[in-house]
C-alpha atoms as a PDB file:
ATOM      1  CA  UNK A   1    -130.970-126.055-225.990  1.00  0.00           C
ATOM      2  CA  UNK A   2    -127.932-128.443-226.990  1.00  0.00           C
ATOM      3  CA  UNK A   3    -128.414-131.949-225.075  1.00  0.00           C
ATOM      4  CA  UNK A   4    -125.158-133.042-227.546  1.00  0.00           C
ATOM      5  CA  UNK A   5    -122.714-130.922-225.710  1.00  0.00           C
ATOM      6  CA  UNK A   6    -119.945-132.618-222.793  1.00  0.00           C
ATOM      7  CA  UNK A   7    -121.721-134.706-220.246  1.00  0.00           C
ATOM      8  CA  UNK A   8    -120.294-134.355-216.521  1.00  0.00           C
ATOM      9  CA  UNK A   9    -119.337-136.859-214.596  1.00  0.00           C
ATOM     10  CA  UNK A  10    -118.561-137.414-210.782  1.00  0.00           C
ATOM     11  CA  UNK A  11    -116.311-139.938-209.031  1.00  0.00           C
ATOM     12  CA  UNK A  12    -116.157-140.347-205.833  1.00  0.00           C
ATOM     13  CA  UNK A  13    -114.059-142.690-204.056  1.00  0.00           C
ATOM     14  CA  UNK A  14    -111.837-142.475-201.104  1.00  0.00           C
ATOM     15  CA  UNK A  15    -109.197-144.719-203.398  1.00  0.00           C
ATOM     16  CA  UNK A  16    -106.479-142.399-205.007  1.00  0.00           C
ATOM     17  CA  UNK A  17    -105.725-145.159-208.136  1.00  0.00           C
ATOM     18  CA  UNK A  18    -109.822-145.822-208.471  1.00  0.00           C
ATOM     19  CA  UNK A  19    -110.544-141.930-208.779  1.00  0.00           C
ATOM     20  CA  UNK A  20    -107.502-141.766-211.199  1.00  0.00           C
ATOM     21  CA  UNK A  21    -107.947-144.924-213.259  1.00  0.00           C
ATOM     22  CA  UNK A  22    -111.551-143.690-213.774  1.00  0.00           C
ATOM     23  CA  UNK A  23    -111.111-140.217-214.436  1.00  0.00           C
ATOM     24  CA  UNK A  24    -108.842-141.146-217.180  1.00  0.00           C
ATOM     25  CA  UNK A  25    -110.956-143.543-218.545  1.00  0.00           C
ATOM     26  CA  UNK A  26    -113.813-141.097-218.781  1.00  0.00           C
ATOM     27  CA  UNK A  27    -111.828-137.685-219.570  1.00  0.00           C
ATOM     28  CA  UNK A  28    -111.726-138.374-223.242  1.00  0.00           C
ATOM     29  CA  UNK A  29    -115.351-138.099-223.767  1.00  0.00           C
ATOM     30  CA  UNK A  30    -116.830-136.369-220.906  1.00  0.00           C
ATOM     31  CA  UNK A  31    -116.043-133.687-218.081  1.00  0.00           C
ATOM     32  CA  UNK A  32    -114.689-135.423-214.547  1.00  0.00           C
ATOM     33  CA  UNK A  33    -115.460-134.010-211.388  1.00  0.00           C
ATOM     34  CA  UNK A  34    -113.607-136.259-208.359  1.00  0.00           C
ATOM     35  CA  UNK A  35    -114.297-136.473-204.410  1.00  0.00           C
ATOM     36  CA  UNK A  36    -112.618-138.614-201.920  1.00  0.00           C
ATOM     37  CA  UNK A  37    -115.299-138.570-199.270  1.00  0.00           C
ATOM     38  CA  UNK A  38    -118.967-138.554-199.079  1.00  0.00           C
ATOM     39  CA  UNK A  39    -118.877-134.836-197.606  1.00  0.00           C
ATOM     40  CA  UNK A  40    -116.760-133.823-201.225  1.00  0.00           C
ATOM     41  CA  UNK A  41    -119.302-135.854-203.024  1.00  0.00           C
ATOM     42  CA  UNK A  42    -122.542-133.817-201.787  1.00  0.00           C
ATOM     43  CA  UNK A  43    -120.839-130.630-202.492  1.00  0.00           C
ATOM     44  CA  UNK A  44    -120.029-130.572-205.954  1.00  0.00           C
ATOM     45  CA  UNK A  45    -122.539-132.662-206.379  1.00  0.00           C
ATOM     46  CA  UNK A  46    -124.744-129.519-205.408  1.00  0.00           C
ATOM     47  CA  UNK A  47    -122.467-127.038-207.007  1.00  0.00           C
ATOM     48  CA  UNK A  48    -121.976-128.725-210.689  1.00  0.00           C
ATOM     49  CA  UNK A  49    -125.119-130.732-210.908  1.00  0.00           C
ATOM     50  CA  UNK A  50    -123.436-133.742-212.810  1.00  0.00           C
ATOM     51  CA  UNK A  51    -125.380-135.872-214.974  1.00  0.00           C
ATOM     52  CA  UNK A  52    -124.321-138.970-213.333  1.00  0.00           C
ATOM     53  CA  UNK A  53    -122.318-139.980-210.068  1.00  0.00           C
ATOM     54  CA  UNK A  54    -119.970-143.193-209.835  1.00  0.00           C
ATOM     55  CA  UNK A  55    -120.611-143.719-206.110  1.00  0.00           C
ATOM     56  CA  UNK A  56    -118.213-145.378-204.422  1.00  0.00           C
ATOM     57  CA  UNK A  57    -120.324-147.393-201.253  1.00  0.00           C
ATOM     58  CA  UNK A  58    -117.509-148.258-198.633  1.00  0.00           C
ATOM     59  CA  UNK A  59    -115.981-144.822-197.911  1.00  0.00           C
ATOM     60  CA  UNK A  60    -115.006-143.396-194.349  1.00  0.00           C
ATOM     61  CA  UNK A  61    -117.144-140.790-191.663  1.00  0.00           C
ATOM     62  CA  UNK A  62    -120.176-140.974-194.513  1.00  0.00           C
ATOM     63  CA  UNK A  63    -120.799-144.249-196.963  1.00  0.00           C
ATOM     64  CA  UNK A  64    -122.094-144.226-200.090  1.00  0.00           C
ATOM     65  CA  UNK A  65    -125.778-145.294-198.962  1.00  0.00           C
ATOM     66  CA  UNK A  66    -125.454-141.485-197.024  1.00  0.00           C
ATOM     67  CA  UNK A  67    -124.098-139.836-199.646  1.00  0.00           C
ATOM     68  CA  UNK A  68    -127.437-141.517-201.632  1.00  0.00           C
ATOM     69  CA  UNK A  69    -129.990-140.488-199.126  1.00  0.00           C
ATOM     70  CA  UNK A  70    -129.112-136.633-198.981  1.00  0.00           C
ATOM     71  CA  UNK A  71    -128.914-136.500-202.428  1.00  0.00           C
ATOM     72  CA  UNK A  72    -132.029-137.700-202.883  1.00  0.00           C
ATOM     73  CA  UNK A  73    -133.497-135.655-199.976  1.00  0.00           C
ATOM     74  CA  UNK A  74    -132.213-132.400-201.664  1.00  0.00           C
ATOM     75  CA  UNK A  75    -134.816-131.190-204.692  1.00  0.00           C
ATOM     76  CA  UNK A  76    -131.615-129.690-206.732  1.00  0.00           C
ATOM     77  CA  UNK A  77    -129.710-132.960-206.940  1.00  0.00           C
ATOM     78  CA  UNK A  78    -132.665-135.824-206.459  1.00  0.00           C
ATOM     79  CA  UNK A  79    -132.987-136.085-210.225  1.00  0.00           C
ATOM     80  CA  UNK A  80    -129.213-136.864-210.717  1.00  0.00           C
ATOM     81  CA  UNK A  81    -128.181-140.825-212.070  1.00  0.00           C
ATOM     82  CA  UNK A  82    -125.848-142.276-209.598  1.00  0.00           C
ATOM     83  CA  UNK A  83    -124.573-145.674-209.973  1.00  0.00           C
ATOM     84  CA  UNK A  84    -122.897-147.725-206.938  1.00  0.00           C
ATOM     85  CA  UNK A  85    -119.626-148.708-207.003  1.00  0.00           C
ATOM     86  CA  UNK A  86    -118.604-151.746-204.793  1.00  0.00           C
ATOM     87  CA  UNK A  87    -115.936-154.300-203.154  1.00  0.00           C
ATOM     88  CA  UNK A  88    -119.157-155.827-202.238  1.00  0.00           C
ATOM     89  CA  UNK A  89    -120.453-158.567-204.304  1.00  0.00           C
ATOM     90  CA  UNK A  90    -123.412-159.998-202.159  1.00  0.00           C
ATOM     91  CA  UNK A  91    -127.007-159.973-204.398  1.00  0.00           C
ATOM     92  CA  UNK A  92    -128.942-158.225-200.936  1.00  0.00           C
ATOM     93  CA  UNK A  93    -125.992-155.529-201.605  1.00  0.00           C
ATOM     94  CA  UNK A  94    -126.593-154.857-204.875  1.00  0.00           C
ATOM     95  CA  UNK A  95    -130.375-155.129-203.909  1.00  0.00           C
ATOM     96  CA  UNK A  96    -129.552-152.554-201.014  1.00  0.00           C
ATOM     97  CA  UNK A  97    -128.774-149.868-203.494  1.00  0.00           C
ATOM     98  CA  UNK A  98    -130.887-150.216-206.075  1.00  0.00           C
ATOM     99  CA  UNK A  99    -134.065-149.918-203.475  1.00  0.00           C
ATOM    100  CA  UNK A 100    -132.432-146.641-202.553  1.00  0.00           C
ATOM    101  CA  UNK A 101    -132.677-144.901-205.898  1.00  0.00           C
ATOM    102  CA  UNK A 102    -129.556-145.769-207.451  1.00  0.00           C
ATOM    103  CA  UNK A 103    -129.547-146.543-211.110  1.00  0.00           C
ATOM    104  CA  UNK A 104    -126.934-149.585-211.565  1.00  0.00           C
ATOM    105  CA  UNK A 105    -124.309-151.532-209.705  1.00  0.00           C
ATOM    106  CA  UNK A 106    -120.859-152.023-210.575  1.00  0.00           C
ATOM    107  CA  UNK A 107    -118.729-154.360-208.403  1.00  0.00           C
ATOM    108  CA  UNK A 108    -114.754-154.162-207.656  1.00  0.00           C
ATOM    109  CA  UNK A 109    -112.608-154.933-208.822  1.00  0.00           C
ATOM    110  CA  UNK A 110    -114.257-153.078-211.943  1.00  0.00           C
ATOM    111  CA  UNK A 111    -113.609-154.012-215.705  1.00  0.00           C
ATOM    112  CA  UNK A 112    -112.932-150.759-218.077  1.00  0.00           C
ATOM    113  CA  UNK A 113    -114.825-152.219-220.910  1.00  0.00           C
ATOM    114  CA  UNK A 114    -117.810-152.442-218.472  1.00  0.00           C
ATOM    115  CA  UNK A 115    -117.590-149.454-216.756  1.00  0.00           C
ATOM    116  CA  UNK A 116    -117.152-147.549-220.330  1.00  0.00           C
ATOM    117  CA  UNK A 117    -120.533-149.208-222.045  1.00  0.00           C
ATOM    118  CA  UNK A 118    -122.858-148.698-218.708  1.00  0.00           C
ATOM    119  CA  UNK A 119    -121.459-144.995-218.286  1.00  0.00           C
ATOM    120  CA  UNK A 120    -122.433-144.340-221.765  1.00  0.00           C
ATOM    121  CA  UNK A 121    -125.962-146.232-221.443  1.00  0.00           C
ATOM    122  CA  UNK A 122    -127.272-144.370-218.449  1.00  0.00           C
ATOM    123  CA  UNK A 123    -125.540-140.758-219.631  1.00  0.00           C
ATOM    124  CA  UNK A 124    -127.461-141.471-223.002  1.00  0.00           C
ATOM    125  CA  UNK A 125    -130.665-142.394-220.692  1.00  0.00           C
ATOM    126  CA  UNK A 126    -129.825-138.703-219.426  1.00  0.00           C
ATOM    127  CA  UNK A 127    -129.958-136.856-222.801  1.00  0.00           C
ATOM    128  CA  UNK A 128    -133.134-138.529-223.819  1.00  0.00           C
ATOM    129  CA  UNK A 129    -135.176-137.661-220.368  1.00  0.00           C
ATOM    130  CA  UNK A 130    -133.690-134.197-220.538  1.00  0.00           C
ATOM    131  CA  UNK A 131    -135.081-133.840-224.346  1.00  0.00           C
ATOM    132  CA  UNK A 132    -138.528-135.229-223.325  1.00  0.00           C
ATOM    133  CA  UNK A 133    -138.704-133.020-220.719  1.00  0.00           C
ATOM    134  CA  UNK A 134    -137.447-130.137-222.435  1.00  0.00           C
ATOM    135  CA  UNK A 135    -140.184-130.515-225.496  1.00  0.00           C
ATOM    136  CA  UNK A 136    -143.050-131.009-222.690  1.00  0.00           C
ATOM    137  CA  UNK A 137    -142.354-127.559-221.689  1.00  0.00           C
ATOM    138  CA  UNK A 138    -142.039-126.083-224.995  1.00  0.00           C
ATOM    139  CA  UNK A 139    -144.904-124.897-227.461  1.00  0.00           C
ATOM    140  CA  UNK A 140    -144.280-126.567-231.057  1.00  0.00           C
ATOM    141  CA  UNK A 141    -144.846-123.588-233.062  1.00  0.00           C
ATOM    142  CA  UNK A 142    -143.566-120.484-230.996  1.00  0.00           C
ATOM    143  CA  UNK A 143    -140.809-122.631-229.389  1.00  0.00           C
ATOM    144  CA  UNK A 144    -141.342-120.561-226.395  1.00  0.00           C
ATOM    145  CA  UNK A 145    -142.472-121.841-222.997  1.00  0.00           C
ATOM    146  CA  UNK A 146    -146.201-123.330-222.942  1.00  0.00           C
ATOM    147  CA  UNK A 147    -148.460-122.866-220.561  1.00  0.00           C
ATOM    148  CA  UNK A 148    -147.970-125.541-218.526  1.00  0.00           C
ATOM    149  CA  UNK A 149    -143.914-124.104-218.189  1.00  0.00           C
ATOM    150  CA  UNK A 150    -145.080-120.991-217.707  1.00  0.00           C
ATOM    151  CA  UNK A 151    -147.747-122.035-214.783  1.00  0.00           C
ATOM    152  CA  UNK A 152    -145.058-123.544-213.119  1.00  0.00           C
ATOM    153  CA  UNK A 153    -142.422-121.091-213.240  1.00  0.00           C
ATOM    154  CA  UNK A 154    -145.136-118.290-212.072  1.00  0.00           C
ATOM    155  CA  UNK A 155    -146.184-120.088-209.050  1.00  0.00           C
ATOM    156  CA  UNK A 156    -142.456-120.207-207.893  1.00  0.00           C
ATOM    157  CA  UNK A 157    -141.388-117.013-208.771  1.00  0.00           C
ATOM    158  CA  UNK A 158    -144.807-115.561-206.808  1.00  0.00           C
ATOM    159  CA  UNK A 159    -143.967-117.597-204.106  1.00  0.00           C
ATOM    160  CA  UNK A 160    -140.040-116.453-204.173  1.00  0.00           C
ATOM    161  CA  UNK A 161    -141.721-113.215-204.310  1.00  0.00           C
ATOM    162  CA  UNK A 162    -143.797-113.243-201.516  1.00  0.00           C
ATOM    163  CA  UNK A 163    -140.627-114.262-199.052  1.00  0.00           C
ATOM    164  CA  UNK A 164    -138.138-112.118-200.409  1.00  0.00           C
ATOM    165  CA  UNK A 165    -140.295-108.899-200.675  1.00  0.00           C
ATOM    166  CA  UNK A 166    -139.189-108.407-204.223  1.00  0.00           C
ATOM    167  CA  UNK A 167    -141.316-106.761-207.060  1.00  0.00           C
ATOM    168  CA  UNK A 168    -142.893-109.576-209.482  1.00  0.00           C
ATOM    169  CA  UNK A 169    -143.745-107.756-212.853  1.00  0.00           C
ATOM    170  CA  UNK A 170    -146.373-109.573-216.022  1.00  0.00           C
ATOM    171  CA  UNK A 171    -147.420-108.848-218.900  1.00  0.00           C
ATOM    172  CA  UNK A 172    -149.885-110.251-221.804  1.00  0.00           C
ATOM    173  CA  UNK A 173    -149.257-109.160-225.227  1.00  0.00           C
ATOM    174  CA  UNK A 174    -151.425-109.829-228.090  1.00  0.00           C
ATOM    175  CA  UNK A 175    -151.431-109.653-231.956  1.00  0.00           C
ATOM    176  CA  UNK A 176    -153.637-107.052-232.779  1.00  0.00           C
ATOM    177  CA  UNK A 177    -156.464-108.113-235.223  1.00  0.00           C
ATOM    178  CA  UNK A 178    -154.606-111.364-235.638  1.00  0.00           C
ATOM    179  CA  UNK A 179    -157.877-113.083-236.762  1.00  0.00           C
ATOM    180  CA  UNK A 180    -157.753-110.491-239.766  1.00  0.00           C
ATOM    181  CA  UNK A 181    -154.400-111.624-240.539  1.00  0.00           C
ATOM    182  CA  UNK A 182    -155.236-114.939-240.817  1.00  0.00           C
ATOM    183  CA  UNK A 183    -157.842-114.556-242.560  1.00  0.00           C
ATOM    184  CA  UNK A 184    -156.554-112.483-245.719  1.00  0.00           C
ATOM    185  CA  UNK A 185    -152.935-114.015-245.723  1.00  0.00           C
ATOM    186  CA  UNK A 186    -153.718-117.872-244.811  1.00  0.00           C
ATOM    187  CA  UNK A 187    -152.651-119.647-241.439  1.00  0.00           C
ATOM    188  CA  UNK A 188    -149.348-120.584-243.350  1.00  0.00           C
ATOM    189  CA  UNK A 189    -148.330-117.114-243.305  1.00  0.00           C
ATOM    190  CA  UNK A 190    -150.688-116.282-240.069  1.00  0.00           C
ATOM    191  CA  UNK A 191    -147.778-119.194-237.985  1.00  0.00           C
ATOM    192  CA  UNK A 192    -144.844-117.212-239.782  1.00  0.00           C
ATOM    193  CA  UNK A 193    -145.847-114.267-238.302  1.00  0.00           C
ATOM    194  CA  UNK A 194    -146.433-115.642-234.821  1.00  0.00           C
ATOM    195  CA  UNK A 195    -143.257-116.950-235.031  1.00  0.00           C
ATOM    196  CA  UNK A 196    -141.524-114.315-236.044  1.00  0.00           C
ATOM    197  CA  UNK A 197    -142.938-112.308-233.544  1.00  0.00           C
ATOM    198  CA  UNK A 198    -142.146-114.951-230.833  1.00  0.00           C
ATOM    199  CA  UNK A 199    -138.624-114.131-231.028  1.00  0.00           C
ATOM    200  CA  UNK A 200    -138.612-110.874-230.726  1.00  0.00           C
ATOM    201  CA  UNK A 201    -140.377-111.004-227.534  1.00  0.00           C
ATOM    202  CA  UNK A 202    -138.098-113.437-226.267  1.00  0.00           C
ATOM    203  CA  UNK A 203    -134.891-111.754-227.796  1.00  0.00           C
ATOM    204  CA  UNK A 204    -135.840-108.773-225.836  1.00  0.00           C
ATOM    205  CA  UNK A 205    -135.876-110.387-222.762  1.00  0.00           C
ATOM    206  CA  UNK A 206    -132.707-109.201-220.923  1.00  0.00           C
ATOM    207  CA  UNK A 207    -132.211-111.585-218.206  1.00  0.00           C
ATOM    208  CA  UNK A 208    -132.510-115.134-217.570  1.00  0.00           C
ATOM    209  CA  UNK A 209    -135.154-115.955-215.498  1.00  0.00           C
ATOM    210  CA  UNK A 210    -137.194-113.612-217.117  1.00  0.00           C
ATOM    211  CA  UNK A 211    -139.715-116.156-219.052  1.00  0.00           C
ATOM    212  CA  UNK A 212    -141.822-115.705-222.565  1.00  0.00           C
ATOM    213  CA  UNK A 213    -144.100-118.173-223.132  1.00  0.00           C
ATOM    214  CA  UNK A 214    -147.302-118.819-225.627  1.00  0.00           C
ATOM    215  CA  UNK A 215    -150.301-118.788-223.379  1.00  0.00           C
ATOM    216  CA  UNK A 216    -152.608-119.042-225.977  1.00  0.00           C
ATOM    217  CA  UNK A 217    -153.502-118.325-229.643  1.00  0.00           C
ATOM    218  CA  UNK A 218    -151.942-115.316-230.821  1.00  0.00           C
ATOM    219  CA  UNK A 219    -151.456-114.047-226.601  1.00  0.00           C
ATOM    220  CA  UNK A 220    -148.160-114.392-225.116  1.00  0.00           C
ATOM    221  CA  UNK A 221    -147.223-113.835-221.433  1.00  0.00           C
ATOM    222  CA  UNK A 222    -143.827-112.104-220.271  1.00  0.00           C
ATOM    223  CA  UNK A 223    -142.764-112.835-216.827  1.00  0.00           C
ATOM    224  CA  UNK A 224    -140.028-111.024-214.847  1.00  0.00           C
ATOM    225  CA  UNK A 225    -139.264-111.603-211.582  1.00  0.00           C
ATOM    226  CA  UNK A 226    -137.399-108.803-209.000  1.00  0.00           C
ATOM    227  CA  UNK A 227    -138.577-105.551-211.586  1.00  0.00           C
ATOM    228  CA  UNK A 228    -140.210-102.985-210.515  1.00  0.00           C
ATOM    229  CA  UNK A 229    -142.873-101.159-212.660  1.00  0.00           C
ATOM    230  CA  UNK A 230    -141.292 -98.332-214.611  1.00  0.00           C
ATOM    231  CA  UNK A 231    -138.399-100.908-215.640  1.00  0.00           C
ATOM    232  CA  UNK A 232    -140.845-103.658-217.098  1.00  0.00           C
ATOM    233  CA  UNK A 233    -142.408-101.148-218.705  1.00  0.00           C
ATOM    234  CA  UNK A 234    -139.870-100.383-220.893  1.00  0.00           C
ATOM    235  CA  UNK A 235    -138.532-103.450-221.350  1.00  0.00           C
ATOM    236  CA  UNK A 236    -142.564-104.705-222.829  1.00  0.00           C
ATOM    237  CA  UNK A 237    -142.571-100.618-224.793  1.00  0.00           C
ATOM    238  CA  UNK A 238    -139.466-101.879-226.296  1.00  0.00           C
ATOM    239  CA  UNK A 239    -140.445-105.335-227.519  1.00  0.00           C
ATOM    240  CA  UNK A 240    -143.862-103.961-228.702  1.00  0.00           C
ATOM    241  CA  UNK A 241    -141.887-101.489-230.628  1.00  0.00           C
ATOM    242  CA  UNK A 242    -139.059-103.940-231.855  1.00  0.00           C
ATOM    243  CA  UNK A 243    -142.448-105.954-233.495  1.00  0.00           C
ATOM    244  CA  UNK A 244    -143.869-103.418-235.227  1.00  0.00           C
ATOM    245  CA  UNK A 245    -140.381-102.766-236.873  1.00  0.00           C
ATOM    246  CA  UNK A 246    -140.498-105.889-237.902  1.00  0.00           C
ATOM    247  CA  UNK A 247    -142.944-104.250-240.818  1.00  0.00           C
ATOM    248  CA  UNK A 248    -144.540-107.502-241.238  1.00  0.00           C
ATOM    249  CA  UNK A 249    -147.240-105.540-243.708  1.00  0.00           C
ATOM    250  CA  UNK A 250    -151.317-106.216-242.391  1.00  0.00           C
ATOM    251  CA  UNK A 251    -153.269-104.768-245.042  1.00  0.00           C
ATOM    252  CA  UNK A 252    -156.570-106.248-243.237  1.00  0.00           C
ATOM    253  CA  UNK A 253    -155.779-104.137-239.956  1.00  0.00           C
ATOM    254  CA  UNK A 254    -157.938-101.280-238.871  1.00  0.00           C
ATOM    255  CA  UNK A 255    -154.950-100.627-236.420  1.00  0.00           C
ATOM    256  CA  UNK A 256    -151.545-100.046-238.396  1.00  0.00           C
ATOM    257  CA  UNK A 257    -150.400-101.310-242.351  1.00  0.00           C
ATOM    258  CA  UNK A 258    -148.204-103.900-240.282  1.00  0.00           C
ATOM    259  CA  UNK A 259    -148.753-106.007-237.587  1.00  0.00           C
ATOM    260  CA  UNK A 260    -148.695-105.102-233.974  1.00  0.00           C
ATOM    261  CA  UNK A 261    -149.492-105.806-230.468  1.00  0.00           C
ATOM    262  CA  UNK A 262    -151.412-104.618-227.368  1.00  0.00           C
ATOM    263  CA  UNK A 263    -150.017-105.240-223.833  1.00  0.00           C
ATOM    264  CA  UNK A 264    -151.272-105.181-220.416  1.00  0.00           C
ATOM    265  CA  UNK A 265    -149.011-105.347-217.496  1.00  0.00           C
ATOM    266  CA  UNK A 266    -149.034-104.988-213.475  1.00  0.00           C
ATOM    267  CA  UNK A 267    -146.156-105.320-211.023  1.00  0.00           C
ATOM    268  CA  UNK A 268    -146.852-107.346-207.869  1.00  0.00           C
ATOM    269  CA  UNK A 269    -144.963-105.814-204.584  1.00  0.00           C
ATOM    270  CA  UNK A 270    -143.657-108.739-202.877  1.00  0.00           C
ATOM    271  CA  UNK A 271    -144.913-107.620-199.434  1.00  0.00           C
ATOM    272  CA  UNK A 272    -149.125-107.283-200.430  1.00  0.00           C
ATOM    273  CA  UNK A 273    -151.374-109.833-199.892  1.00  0.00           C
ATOM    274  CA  UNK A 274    -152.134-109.917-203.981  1.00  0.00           C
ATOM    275  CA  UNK A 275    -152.496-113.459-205.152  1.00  0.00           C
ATOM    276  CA  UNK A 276    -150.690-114.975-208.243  1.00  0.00           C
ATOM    277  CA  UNK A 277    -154.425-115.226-210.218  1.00  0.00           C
ATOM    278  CA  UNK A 278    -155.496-111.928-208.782  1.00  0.00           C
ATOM    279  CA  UNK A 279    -151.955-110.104-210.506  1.00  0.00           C
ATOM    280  CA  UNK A 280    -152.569-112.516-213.701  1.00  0.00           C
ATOM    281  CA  UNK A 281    -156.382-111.205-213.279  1.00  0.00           C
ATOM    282  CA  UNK A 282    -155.061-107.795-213.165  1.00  0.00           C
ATOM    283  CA  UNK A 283    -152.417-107.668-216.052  1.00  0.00           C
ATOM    284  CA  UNK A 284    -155.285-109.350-218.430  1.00  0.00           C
ATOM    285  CA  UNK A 285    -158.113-106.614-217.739  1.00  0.00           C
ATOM    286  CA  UNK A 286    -155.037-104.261-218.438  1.00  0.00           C
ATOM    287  CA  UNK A 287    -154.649-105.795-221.948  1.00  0.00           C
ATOM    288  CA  UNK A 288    -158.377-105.598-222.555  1.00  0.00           C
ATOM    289  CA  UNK A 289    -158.038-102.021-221.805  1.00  0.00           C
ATOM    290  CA  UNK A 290    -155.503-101.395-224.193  1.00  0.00           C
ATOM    291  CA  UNK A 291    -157.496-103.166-226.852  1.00  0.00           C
ATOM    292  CA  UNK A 292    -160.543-101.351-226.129  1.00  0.00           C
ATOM    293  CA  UNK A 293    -158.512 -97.841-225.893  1.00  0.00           C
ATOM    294  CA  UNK A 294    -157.291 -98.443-229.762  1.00  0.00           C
ATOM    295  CA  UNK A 295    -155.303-101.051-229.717  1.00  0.00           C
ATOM    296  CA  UNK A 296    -151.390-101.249-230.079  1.00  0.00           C
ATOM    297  CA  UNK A 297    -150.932 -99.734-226.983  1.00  0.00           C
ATOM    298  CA  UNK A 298    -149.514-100.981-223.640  1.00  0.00           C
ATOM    299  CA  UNK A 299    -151.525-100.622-219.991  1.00  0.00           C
ATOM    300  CA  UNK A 300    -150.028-100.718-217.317  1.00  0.00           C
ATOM    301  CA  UNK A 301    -150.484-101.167-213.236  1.00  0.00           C
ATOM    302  CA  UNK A 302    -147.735 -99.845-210.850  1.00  0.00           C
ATOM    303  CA  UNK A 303    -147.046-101.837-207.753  1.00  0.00           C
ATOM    304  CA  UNK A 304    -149.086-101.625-204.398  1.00  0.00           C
END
């Protein structure tokens, strides 16, 4: 994930010269989004997600404490740094918006230099919240999703499936005889491995909100949302197989000379009553089965 790429940036002012002597303050350095009214505002706002909103307060049919509000009533666009821009000078105004949620105050008429240094402060406050959240989703060694990310993202994308109908396909995979690995190659080489095959499970993902994440030890879980049975099948029988071409040699494996992987898998249909834990339940007995049956080997339950 780059957090060093073009920040965007929305104005929104009803003022033709304040919308244009801003945006060509800020174009140099970052991507400008303008609206002249508060109903402009809340829909790119909603569309382009900017990472930070110069709000303009006094604006006709919806002022900037509106605009405010419904952005922070909306989930996709609560999270998003807006500071207040304002003819009005008064402490309780100032005091006004800051209660509401925004993140600074700027009064009129506005001085470049100032506008310039807070801009960069709070879009800098941006990249560093964005990193922190970004690494407490991410497992250190795999760089996958952990298991916290991947909790998260399951329980929507049940729910989502649940309302919509739509098949909700998982799968476990595990390093077969990992523990073997480990222990005649050295961790060292045993975190190269799981590394190396972290990629390939996540490289072989085709779509993107279909998730890989660590779940545990040498067990990864594959999540992907609207696929039915037979299709996340083969998208798991071709990762398992693009792994064991990886001819990462195991000499300590009763399985295979290199390493590979078991999988167990089960597609929810979106209209049965299956919980989220009972699929997850389902997929892991799956996985067991495969390891029992021989290992490197994928299980598999069809929808129901």
């Amino acid at each position: 994930m780059n957090f060093a790429g073009t920040q965007k940036v929305l104005v929104a002012d009803d003022d033709i010269v304040n919308r244009q002597v801003l945006a060509e303050l800020l174009k140099p350095e970052h991507t400008v989004l303008l609206a002249k009214n508060g109903e402009q505002a809340l829909e790119r706002a909603a569309r382009h997600l900017p990472d930070l909103i110069l709000l303009d307060v006094m604006m006709p049919d919806m002022d900037g404490y509106e605009v405010l509000r419904r952005l922070r009533a909306d989930a996709q666009t609560a999270h998003i740094t807006v500071i207040f821009i304002s003819g009005l000078s008064q402490p309780a105004d100032e005091a006004s918006g800051l209660k509401m949620g925004a993140a600074d105050y700027i009064s009129k008429p506005f001085n470049e230099t100032v506008v310039m240094a807070r801009v960069a402060m709070h879009l800098q406050m941006v990249r560093q919240r964005r990193m922190l959240e970004h690494l407490a989703h991410v497992d250190g060694l795999t760089e996958l999703a952990n298991r916290r990310r991947f909790d998260e993202v399951y329980e929507a994308e049940w729910q989502r499936s649940r309302r919509s109908g739509r098949p909700l396909s998982l799968a476990l995979l595990d390093i077969d005889a990992f523990k073997q690995y480990n222990d005649h190659y050295g961790h060292p080489a045993g975190d190269r491995a799981l590394r190396a095959v972290a990629r390939t499970a996540a490289s072989g993902l085709r779509r993107p909100a279909d998730l890989a994440a660590r779940y545990g030890g040498e067990e990864m879980v594959l999540l992907l949302p609207d696929t039915e049975a037979a299709q996340a099948q083969q998208v798991v029988s071709c990762i398992c197989g693009a792994i064991a071409d990886l001819q990462i040699p195991h000499e300590a494996s009763s399985v295979a000379p290199m390493l590979t992987v078991s999988a167990g898998g089960a597609t929810l249909n979106g209209a049965a009553s299956e919980t989220g834990t009972e699929l997850f339940a389902a997929a892991d007995a799956l996985l067991y089965r495969a390891k029992k049956a021989g290992r490197n080997r994928i299980e598999w339950r069809a929808a129901f």
